[in-house]
C-alpha atoms as a PDB file:
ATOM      1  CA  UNK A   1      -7.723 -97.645 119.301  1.00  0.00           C
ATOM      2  CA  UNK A   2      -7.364 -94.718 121.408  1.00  0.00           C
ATOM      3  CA  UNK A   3      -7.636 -92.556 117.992  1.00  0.00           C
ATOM      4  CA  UNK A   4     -10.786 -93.620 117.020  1.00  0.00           C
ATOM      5  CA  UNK A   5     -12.231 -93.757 120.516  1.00  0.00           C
ATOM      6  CA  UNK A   6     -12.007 -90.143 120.624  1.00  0.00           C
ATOM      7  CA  UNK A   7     -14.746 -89.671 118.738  1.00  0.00           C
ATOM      8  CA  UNK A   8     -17.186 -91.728 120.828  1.00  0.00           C
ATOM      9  CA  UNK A   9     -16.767 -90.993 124.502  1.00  0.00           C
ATOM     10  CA  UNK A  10     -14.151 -89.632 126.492  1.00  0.00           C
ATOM     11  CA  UNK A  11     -14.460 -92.956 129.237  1.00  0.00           C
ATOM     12  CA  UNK A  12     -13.500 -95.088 126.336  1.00  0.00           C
ATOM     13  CA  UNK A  13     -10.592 -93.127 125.408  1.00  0.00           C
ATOM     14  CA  UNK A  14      -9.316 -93.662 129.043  1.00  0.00           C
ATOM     15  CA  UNK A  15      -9.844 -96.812 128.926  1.00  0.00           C
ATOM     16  CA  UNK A  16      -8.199 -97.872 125.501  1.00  0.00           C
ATOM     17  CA  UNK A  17      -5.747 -95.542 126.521  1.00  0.00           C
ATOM     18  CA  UNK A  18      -5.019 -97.487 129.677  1.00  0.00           C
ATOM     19  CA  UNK A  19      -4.948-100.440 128.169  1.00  0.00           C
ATOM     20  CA  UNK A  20      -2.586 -99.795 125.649  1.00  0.00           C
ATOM     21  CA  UNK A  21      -0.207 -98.253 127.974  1.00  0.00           C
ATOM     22  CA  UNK A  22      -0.616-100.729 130.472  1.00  0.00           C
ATOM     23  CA  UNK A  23       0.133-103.345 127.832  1.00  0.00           C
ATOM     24  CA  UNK A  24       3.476-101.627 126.671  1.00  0.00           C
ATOM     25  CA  UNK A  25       4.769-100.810 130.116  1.00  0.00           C
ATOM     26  CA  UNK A  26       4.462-104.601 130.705  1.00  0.00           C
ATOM     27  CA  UNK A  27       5.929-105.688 127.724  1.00  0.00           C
ATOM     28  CA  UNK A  28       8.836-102.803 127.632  1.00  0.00           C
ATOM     29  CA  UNK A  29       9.585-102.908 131.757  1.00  0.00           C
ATOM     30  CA  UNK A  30       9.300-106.232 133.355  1.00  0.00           C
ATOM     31  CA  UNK A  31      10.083-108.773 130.960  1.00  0.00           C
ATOM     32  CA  UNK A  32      13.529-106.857 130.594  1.00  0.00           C
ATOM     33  CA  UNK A  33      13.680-106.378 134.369  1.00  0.00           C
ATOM     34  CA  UNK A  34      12.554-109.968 134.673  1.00  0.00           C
ATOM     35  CA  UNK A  35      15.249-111.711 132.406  1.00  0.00           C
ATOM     36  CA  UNK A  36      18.301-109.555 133.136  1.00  0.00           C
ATOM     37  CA  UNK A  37      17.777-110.344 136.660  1.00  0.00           C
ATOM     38  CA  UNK A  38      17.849-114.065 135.737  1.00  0.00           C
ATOM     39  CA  UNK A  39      21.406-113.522 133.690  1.00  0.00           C
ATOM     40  CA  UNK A  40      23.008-111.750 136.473  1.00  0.00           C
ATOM     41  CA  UNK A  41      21.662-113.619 139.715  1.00  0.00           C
ATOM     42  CA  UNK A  42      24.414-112.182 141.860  1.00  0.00           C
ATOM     43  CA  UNK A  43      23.648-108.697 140.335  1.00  0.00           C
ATOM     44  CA  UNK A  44      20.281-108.459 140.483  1.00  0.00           C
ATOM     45  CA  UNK A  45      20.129-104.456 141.999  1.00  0.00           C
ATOM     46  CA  UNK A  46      23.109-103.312 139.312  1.00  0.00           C
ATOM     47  CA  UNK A  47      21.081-104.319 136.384  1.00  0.00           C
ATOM     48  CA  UNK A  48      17.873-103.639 137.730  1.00  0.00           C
ATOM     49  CA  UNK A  49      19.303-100.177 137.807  1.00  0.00           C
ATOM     50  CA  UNK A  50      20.595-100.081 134.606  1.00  0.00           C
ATOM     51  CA  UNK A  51      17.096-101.168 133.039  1.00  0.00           C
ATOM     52  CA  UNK A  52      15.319 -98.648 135.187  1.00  0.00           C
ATOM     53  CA  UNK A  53      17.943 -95.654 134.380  1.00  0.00           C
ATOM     54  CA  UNK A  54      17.403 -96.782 130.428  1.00  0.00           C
ATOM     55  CA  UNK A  55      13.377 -97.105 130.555  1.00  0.00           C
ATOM     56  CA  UNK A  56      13.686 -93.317 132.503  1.00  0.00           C
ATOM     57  CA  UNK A  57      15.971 -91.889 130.145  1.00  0.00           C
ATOM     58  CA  UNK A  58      14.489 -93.372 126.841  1.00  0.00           C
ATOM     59  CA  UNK A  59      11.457 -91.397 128.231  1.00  0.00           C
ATOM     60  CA  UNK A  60      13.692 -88.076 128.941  1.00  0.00           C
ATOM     61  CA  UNK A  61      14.712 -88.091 125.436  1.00  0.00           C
ATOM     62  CA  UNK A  62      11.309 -89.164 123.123  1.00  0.00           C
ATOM     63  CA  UNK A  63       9.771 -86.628 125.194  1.00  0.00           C
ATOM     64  CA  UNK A  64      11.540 -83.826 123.874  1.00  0.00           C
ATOM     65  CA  UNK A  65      11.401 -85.715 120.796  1.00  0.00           C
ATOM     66  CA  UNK A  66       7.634 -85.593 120.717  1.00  0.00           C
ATOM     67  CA  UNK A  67       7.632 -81.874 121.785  1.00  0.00           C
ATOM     68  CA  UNK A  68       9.341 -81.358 118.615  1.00  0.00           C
ATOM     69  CA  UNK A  69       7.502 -83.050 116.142  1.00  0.00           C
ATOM     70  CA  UNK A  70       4.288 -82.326 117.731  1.00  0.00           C
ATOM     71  CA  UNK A  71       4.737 -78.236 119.135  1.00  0.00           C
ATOM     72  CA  UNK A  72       8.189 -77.420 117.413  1.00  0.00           C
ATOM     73  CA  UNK A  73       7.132 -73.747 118.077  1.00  0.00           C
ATOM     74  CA  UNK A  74       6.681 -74.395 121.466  1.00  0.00           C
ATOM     75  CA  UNK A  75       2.920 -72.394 121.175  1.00  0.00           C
ATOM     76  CA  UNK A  76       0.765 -72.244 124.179  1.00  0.00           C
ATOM     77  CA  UNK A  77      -2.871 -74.013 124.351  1.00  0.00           C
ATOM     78  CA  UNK A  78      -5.347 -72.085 123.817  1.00  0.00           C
ATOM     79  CA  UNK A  79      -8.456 -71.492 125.890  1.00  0.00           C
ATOM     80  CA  UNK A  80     -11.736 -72.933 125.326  1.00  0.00           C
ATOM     81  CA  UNK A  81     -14.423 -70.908 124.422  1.00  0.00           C
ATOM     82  CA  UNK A  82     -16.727 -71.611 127.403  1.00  0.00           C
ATOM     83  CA  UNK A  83     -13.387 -71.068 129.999  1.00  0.00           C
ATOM     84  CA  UNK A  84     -14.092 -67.933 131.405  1.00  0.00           C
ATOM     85  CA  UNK A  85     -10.920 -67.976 134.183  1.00  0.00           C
END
């Protein structure tokens, strides 16, 4: 969605953006948080822990995953043409 809101408006990008993100952090954070704190009632900050040290690192790692597949020369951004800083 957010792919082919780019060429309309930049609101609607935020938007579908948002929502999509919003919609995966929901599905791939508290329903994990939510149920492991069910299986280990007497547990609940140790596993909370553990699911918040895996959601953090899984980000750590596909970030420099993306990095790679998207910049793998690491090359700056250019300026725009009307930037005059």
């Amino acid at each position: 969605m957010t792919y082919f809101s780019l060429n309309s408006s930049f609101y609607l990008t935020v938007v579908t953006y948002g929502l999509i993100f919003g919609s995966g952090i929901g599905f791939a954070y508290a329903t994990p948080l939510s149920c492991s704190m069910k299986w280990f009632p007497k547990r609940k900050g140790l596993v909370s822990g553990f699911v918040v040290a895996g959601f953090g690192g899984g980000a750590f790692i596909f970030n420099q995953v993306q990095t790679a597949f998207i910049n793998p020369d690491n090359l700056a951004a250019e300026k725009d043409v009307g930037d005059e800083s």
